[in-house]
Protein backbone atom coordinates (compact mmCIF):
# COMPACT_ATOMS: atom_id res chain seq x y z
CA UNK A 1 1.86 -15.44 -4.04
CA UNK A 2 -0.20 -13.81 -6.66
CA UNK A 3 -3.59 -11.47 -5.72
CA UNK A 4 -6.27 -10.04 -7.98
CA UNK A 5 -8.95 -8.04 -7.79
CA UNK A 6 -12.49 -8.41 -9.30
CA UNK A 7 -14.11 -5.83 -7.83
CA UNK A 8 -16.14 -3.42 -10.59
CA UNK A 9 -14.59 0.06 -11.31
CA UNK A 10 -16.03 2.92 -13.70
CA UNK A 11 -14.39 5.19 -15.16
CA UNK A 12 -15.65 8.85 -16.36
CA UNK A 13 -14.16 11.61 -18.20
CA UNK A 14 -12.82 12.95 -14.70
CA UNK A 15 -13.77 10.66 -12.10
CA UNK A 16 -12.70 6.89 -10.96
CA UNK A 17 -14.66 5.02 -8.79
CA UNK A 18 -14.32 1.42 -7.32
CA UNK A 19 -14.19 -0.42 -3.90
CA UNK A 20 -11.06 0.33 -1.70
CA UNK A 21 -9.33 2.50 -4.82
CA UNK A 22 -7.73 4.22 -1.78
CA UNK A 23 -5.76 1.30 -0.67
CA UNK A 24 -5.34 0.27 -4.35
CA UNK A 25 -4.05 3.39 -5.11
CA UNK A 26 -1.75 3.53 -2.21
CA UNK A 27 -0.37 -0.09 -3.23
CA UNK A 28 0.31 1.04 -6.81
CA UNK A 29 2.67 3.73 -5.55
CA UNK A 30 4.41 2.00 -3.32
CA UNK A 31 5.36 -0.69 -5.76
CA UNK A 32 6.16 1.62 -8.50
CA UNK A 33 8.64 3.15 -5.43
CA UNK A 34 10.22 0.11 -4.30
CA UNK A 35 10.60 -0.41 -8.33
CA UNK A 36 12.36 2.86 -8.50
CA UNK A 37 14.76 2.36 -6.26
CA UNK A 38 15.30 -1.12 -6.88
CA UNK A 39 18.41 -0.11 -8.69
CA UNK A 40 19.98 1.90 -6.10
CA UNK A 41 19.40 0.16 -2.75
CA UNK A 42 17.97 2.61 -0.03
CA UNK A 43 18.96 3.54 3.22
CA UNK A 44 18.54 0.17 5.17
CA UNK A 45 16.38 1.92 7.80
CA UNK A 46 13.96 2.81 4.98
CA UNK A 47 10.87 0.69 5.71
CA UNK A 48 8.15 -0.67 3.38
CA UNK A 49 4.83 -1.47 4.75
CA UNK A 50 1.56 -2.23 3.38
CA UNK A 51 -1.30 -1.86 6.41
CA UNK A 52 -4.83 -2.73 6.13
CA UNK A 53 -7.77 -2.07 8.74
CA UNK A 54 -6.20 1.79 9.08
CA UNK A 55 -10.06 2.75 9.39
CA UNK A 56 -9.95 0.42 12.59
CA UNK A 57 -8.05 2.25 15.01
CA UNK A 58 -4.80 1.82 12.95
CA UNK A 59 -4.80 -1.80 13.40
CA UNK A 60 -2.65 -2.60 10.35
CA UNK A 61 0.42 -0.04 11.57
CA UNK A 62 -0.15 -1.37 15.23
CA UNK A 63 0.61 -4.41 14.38
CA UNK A 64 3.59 -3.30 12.39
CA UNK A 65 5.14 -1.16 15.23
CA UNK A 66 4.58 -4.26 17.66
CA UNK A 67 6.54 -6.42 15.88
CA UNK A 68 9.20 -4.08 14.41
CA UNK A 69 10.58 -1.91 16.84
CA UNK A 70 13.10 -0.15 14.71
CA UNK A 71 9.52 1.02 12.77
């Protein structure tokens, strides 16, 4: 599966702006994480998880902790 995003971003001297650059953001750590470690396997109860619709009552993580009890 392969995503990509369209969405216009501008950049200034000190300042990014674009649509959901929170949740873009977020997802560029996390992968550059899971990279990280990717040579030393973690702790097996160490849990990856990327959420969406956190602005709507946590709906992402809900679902998450509904279906994954050890999260």
């Amino acid at each position: 599966m392969t995503g990509t995003f369209t969405a216009r971003c501008s950049i200034d001297r000190d300042t990014i702006k674009g649509k959901a650059l929170d949740n873009r953001v977020g997802c560029a750590i996390l992968l550059s994480l899971i990279l990280d470690l990717s040579d030393t396997p973690p702790d097996p109860s160490l849990l990856f998880a990327f959420t969406r619709e956190e602005e709507i009552s946590g709906r992402g993580i809900q679902h998450l902790l509904s279906h994954h009890r050890d999260a």
